[in-house]
Protein backbone atom coordinates (compact mmCIF):
# COMPACT_ATOMS: atom_id res chain seq x y z
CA UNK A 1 0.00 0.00 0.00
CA UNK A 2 1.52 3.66 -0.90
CA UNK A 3 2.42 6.11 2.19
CA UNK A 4 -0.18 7.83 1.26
CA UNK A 5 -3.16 5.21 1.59
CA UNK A 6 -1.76 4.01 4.41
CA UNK A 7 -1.93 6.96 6.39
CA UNK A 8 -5.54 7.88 5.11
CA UNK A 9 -6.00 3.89 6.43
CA UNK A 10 -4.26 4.47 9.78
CA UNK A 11 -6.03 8.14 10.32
CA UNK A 12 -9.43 6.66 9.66
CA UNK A 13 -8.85 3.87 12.68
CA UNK A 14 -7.65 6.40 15.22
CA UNK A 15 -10.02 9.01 14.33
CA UNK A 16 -12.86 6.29 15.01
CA UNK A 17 -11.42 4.47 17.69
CA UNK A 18 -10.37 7.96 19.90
CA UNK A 19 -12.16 10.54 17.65
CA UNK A 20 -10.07 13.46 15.78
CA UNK A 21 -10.75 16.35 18.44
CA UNK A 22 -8.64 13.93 20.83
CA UNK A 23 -5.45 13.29 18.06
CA UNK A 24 -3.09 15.42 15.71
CA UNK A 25 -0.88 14.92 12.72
CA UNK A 26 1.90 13.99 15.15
CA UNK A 27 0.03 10.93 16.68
CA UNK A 28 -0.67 9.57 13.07
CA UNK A 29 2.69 9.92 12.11
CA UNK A 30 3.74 8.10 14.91
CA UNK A 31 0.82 5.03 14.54
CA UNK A 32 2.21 4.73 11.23
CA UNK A 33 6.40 4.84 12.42
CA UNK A 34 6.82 7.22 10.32
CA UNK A 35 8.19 10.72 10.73
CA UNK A 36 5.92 13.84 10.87
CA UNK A 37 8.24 15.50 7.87
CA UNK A 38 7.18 12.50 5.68
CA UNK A 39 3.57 12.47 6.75
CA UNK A 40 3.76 16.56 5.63
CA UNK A 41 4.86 15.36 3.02
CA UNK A 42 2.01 13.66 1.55
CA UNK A 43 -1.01 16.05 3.66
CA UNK A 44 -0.23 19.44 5.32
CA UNK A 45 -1.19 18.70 8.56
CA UNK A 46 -4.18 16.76 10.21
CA UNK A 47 -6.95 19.28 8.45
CA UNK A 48 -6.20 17.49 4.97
CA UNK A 49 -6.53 14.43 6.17
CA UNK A 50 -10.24 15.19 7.55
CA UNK A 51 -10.42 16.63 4.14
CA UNK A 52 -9.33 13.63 2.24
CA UNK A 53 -11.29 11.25 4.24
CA UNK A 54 -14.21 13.49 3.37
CA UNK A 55 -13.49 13.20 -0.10
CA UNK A 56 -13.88 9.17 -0.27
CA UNK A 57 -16.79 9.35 2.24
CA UNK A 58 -18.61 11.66 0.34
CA UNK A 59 -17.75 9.72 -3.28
CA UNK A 60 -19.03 6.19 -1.70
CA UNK A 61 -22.22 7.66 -0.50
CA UNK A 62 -23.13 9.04 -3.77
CA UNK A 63 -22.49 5.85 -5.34
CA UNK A 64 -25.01 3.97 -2.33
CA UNK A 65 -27.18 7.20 -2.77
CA UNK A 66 -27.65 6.51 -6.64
CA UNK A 67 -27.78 2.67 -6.21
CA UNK A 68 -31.32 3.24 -4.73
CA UNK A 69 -33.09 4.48 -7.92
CA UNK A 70 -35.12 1.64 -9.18
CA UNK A 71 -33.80 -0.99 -7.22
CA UNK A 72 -36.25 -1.77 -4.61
CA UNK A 73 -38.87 -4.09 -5.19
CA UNK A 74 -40.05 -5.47 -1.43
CA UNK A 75 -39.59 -3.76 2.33
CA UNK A 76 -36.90 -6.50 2.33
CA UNK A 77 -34.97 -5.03 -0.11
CA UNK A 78 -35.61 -1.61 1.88
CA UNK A 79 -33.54 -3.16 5.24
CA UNK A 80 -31.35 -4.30 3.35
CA UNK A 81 -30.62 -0.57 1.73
CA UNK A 82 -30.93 1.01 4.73
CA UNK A 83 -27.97 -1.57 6.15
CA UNK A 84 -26.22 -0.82 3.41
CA UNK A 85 -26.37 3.15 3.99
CA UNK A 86 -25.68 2.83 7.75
CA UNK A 87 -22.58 0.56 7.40
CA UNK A 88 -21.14 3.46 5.00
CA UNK A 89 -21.47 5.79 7.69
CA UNK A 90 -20.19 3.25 10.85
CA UNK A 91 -16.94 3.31 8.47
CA UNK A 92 -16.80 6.89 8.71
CA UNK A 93 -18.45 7.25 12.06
CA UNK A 94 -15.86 9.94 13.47
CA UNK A 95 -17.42 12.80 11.36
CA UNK A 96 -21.09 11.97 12.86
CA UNK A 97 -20.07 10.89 16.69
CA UNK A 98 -19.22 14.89 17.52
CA UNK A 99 -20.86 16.72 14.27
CA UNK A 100 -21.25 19.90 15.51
CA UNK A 101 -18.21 20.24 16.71
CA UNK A 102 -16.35 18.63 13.73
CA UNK A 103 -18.15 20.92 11.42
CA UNK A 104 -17.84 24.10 13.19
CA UNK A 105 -13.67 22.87 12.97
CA UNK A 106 -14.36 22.93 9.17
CA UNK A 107 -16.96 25.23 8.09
CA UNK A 108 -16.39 24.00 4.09
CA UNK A 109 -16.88 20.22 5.19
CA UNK A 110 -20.20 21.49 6.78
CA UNK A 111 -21.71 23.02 3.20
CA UNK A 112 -20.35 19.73 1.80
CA UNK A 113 -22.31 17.48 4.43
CA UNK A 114 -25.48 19.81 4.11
CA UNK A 115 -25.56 18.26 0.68
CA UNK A 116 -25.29 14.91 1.45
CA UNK A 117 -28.03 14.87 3.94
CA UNK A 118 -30.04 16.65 1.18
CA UNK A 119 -28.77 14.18 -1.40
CA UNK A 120 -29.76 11.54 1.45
CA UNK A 121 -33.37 13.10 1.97
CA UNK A 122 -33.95 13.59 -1.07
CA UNK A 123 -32.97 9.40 -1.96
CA UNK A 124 -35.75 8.45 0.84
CA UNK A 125 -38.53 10.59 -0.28
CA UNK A 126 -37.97 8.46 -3.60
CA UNK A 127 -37.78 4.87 -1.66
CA UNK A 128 -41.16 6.03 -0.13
CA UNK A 129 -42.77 7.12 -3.23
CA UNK A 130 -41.51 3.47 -4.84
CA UNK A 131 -42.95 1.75 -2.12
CA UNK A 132 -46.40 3.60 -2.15
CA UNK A 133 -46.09 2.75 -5.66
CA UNK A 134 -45.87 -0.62 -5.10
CA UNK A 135 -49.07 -0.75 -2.49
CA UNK A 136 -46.62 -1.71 0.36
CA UNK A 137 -46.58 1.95 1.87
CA UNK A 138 -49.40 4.77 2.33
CA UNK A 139 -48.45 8.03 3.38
CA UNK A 140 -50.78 10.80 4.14
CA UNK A 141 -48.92 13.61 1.89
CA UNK A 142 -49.79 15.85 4.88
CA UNK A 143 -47.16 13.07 7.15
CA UNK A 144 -44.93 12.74 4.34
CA UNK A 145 -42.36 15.63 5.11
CA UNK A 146 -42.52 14.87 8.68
CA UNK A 147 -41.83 11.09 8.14
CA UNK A 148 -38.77 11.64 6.08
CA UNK A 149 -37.63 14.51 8.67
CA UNK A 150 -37.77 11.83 11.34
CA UNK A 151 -36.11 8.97 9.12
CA UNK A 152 -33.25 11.72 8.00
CA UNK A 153 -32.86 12.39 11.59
CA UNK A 154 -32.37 8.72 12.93
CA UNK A 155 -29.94 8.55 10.02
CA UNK A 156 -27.79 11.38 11.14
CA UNK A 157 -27.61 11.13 14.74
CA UNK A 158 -28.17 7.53 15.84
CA UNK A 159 -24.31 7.15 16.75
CA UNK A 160 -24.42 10.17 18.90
CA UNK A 161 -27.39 9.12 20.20
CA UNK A 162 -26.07 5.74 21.35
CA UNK A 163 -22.90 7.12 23.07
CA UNK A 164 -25.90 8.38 25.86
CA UNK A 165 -27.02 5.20 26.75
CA UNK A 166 -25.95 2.86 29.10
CA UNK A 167 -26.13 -0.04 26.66
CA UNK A 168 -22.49 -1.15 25.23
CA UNK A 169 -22.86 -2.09 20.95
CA UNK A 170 -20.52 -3.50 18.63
CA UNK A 171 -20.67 -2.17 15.39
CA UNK A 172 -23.06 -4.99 13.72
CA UNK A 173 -25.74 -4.89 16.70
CA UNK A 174 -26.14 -1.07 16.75
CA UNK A 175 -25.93 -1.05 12.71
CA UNK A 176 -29.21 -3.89 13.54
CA UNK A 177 -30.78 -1.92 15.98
CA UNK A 178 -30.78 1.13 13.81
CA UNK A 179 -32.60 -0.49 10.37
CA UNK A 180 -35.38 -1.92 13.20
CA UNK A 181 -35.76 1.88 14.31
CA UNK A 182 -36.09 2.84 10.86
CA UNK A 183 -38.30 0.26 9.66
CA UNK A 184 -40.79 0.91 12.96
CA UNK A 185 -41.36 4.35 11.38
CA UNK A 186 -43.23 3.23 8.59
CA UNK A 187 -45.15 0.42 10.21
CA UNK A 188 -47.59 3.10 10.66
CA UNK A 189 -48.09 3.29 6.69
CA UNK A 190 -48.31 -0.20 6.07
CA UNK A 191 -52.33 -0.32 6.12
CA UNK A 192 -53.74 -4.10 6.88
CA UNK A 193 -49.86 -5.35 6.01
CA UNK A 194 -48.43 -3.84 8.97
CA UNK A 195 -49.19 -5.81 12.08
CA UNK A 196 -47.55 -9.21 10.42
CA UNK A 197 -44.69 -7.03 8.52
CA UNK A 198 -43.71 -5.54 12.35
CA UNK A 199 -43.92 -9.27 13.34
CA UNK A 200 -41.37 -10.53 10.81
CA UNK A 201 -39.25 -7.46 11.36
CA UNK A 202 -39.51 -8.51 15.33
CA UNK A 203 -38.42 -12.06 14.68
CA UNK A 204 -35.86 -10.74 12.53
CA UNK A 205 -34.42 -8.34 14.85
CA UNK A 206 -34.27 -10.85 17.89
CA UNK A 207 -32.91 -13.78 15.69
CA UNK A 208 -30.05 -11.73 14.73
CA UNK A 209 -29.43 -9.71 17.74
């Protein structure tokens, strides 16, 4: 791997093991055995790293963001998506554990992450207009706005929200417990199919915790 992977590698562990605040250019370099003149060498100091990281954070969610279009046929196919989405962002986890702080450290990473929530609303109005389409979903277009305000929101902050509770998760079970909370919002739209689709999301949930 080239110094300069390698260090975007090593950055992105410590960043989301002890979070960036905590760290600076000097304790990558020294993760990596390196010396701080060579890690200048490749990024001028720990702000491009955030940077770069941003960069291939931001280019993998578009691709997730435009895999959507189309491409789901069941609710299934929904929790899967929505698995798919939040195990993007557990990668990246450091920029949402402490986001206001992170973006008031880098006010041009914060216009950058506006759009991708956009982008990111903007992909589940469009999963919720498929699945209304395909008679699994009905939403009152009164409840719609709200609904995708509250799905956006579990999206953004569920890590934060975790490091409040007294509950310890690995990755994988809070990744879980997240698609369940997300799925539970639209129960409420399913009509007559939403009793025995909460049931198999239930059994589902608590054969995979």
């Amino acid at each position: 791997m080239k110094t300069r992977d390698r260090i975007l590698e090593v950055s992105l562990l410590l960043f989301n093991e002890e979070g960036e605040g905590e760290l600076s250019s000097v304790d990558v370099a020294n993760a990596l055995e390196i010396s701080p003149g060579n890690l200048y060498y490749h990024f001028k100091g720990k702000d491009a790293i955030i940077r770069a990281l941003f960069d291939r954070f931001e280019e993998e969610m578009q691709v997730i963001l435009r895999g959507s279009r189309g491409g789901l046929a069941s609710l299934e196919d929904n929790w899967v998506y929505i698995y798919i989405l939040l195990e993007e962002i557990y990668d990246f986890r450091f920029f949402y554990r402490d986001l206001p702080g992170l973006l008031a450290r880098y006010p041009d990473l914060a216009v950058r992450f506006r759009k991708l929530v956009a982008a990111k609303r903007d992909t589940i109005a469009r999963i919720l207009k498929d699945l209304e389409r395909l008679k699994l979903l009905e939403v009152d277009a009164r409840l719609e706005d709200p609904l995708i305000e509250q799905i956006i929101m579990t999206l953004t902050f569920w890590l934060a929200g975790d490091a409040l509770t007294k509950e310890v998760h690995d990755g994988p079970a809070l990744i879980h417990k997240t698609v369940f909370q997300v799925m539970c919002l639209m129960v409420p739209y399913m009509g007559d199919n939403g009793p025995a689709a909460l049931g198999r999301m239930i059994r589902h949930f608590k054969d995979t915790k």
